[in-house]
C-alpha atoms as a PDB file:
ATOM      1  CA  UNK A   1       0.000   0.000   0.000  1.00  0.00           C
ATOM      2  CA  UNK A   2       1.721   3.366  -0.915  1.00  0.00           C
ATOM      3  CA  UNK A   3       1.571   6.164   1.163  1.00  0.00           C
ATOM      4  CA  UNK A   4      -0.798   9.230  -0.218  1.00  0.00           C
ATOM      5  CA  UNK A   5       0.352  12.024  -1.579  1.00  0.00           C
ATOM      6  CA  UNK A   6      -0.352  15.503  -0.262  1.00  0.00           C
ATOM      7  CA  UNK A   7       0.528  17.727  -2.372  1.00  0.00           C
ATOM      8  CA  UNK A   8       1.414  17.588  -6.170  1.00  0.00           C
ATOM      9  CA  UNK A   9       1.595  19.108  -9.656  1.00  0.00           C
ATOM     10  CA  UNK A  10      -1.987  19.042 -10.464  1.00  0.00           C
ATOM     11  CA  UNK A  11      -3.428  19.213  -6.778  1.00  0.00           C
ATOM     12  CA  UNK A  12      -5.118  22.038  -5.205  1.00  0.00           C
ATOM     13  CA  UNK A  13      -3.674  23.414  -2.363  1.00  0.00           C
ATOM     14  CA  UNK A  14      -5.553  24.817   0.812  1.00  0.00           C
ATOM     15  CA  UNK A  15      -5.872  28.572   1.072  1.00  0.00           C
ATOM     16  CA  UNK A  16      -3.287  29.834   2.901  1.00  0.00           C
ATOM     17  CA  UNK A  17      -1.329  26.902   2.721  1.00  0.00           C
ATOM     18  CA  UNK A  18       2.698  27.442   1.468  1.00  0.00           C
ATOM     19  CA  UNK A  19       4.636  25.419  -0.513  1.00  0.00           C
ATOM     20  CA  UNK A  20       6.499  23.559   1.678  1.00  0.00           C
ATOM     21  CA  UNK A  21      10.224  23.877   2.876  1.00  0.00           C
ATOM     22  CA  UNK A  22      10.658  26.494   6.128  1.00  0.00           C
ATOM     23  CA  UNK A  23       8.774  29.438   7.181  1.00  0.00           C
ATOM     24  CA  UNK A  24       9.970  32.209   8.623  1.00  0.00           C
ATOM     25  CA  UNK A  25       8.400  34.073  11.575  1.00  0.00           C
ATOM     26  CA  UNK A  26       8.368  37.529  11.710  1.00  0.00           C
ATOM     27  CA  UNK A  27      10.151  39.236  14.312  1.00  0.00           C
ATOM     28  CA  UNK A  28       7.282  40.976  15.487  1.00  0.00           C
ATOM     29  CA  UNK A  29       5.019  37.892  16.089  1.00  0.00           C
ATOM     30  CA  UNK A  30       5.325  36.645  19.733  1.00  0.00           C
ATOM     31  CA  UNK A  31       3.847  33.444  19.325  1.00  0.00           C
ATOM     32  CA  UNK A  32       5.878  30.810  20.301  1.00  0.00           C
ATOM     33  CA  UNK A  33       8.892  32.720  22.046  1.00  0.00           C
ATOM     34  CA  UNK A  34       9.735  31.834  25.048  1.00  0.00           C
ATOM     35  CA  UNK A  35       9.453  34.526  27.914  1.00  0.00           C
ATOM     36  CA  UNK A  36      10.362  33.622  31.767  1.00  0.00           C
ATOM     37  CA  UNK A  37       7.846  33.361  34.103  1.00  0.00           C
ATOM     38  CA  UNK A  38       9.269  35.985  36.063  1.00  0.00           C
ATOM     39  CA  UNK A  39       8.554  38.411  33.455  1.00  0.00           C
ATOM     40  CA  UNK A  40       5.220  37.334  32.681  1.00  0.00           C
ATOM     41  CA  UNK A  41       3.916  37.187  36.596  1.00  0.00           C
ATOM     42  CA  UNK A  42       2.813  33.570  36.497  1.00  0.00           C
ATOM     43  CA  UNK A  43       5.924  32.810  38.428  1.00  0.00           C
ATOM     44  CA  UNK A  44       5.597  32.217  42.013  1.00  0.00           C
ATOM     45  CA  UNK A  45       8.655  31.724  44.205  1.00  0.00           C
ATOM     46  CA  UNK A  46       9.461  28.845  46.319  1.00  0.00           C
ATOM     47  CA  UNK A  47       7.998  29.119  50.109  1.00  0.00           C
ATOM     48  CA  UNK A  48      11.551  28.996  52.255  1.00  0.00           C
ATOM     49  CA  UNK A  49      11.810  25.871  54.125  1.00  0.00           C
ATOM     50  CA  UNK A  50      11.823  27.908  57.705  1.00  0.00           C
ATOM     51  CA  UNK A  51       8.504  29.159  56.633  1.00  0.00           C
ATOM     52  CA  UNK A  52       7.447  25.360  56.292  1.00  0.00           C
ATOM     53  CA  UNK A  53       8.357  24.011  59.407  1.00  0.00           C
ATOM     54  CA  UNK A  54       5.558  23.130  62.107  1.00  0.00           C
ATOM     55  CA  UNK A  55       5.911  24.400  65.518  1.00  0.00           C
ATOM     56  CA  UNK A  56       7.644  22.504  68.250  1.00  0.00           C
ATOM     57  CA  UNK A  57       4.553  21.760  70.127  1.00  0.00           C
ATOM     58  CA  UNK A  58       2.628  20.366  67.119  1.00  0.00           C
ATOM     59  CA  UNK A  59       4.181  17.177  66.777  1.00  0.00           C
ATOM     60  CA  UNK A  60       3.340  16.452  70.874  1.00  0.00           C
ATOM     61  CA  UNK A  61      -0.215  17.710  70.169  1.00  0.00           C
ATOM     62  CA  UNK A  62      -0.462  14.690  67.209  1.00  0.00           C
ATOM     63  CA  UNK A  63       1.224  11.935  69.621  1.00  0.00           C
ATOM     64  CA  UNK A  64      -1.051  13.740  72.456  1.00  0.00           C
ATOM     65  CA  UNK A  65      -4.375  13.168  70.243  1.00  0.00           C
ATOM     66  CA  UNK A  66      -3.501   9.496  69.538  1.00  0.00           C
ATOM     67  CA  UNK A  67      -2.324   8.562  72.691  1.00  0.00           C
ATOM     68  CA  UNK A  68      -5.690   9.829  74.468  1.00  0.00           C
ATOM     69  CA  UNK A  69      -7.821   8.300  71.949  1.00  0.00           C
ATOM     70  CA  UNK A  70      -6.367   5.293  72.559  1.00  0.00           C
ATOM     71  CA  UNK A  71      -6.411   5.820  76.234  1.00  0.00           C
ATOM     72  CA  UNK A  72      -9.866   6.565  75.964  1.00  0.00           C
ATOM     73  CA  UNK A  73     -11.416   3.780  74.532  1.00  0.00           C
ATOM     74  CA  UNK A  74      -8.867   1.247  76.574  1.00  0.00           C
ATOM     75  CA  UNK A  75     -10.254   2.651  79.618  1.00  0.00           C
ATOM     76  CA  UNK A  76     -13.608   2.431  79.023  1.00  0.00           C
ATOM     77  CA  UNK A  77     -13.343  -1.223  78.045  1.00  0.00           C
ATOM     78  CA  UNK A  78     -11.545  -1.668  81.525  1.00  0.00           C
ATOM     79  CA  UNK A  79     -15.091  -0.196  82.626  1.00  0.00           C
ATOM     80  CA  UNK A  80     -12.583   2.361  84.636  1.00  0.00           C
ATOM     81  CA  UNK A  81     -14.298   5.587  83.073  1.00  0.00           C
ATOM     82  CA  UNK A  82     -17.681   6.736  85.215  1.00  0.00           C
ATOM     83  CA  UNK A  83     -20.725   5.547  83.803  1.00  0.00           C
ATOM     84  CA  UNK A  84     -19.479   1.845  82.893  1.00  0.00           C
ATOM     85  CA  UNK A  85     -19.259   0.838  79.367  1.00  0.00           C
ATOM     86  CA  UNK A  86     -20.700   3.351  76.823  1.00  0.00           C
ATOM     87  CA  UNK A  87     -20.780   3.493  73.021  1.00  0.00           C
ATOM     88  CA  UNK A  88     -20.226   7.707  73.632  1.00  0.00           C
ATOM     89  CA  UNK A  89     -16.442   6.505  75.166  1.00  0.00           C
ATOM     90  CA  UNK A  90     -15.651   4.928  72.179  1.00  0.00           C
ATOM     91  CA  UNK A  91     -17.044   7.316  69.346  1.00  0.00           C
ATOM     92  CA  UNK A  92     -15.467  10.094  71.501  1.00  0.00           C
ATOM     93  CA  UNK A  93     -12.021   8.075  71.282  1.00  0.00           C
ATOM     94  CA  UNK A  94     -12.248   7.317  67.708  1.00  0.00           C
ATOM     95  CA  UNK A  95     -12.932  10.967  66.859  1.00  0.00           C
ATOM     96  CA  UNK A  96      -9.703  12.111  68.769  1.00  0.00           C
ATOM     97  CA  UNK A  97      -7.957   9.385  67.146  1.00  0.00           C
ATOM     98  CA  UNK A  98      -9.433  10.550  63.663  1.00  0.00           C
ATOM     99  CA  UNK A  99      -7.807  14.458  64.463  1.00  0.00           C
ATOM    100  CA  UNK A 100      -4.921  12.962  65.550  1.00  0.00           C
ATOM    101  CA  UNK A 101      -4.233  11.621  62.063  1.00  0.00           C
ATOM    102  CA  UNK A 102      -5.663  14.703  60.396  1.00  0.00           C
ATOM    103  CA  UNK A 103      -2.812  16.995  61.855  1.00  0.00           C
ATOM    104  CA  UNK A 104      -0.187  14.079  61.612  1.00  0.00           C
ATOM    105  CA  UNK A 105      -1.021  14.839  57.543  1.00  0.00           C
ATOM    106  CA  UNK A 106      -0.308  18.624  58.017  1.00  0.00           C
ATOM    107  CA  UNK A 107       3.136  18.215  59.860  1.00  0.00           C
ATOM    108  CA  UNK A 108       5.767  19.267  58.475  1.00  0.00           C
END
């Protein structure tokens, strides 16, 4: 099978279409030049890595969280908590446990 050709003696070319071989942009066209993205304003600069960094006490608030969470529903299975065994103990230690994950994703 033989490729097709496009264009030809004896073919019609598209409207606007050239000849072939290499084109030549005008100097005056921008399209297609590379700017930097400082220059343009879509650039945004790196945040600085001391700007990153979590506080000192938020990395003993995430073990804090987990540890009473744990603590919480532990205890109330060892029906040491006041009102002996309650479903509230345990949805209350789950939830703790739950935000004690959620701000072990934001440290940093």
């Amino acid at each position: 099978m033989a490729p097709k050709e496009r264009s030809g003696p004896g073919r019609a070319q598209r409207k606007g279409a050239s000849a072939g071989g290499r084109t030549t942009v005008s100097t005056k066209s921008r399209i297609g030049r590379y700017t930097a993205p400082e220059s343009s304003g879509k650039y945004t600069p790196p945040i600085p890595k001391d700007v990153r960094r979590s506080p000192r006490w938020f990395g003993v608030a995430v073990l804090g969280a987990l540890i009473l969470g744990v603590l919480l529903i532990l205890l109330n299975y060892l029906t040491v908590l006041p009102g002996s065994v309650s479903a509230w103990y345990l949805v209350a230690g789950l939830v703790v446990i739950f935000f004690g994950f959620v701000m072990a994703t934001r440290y940093r």
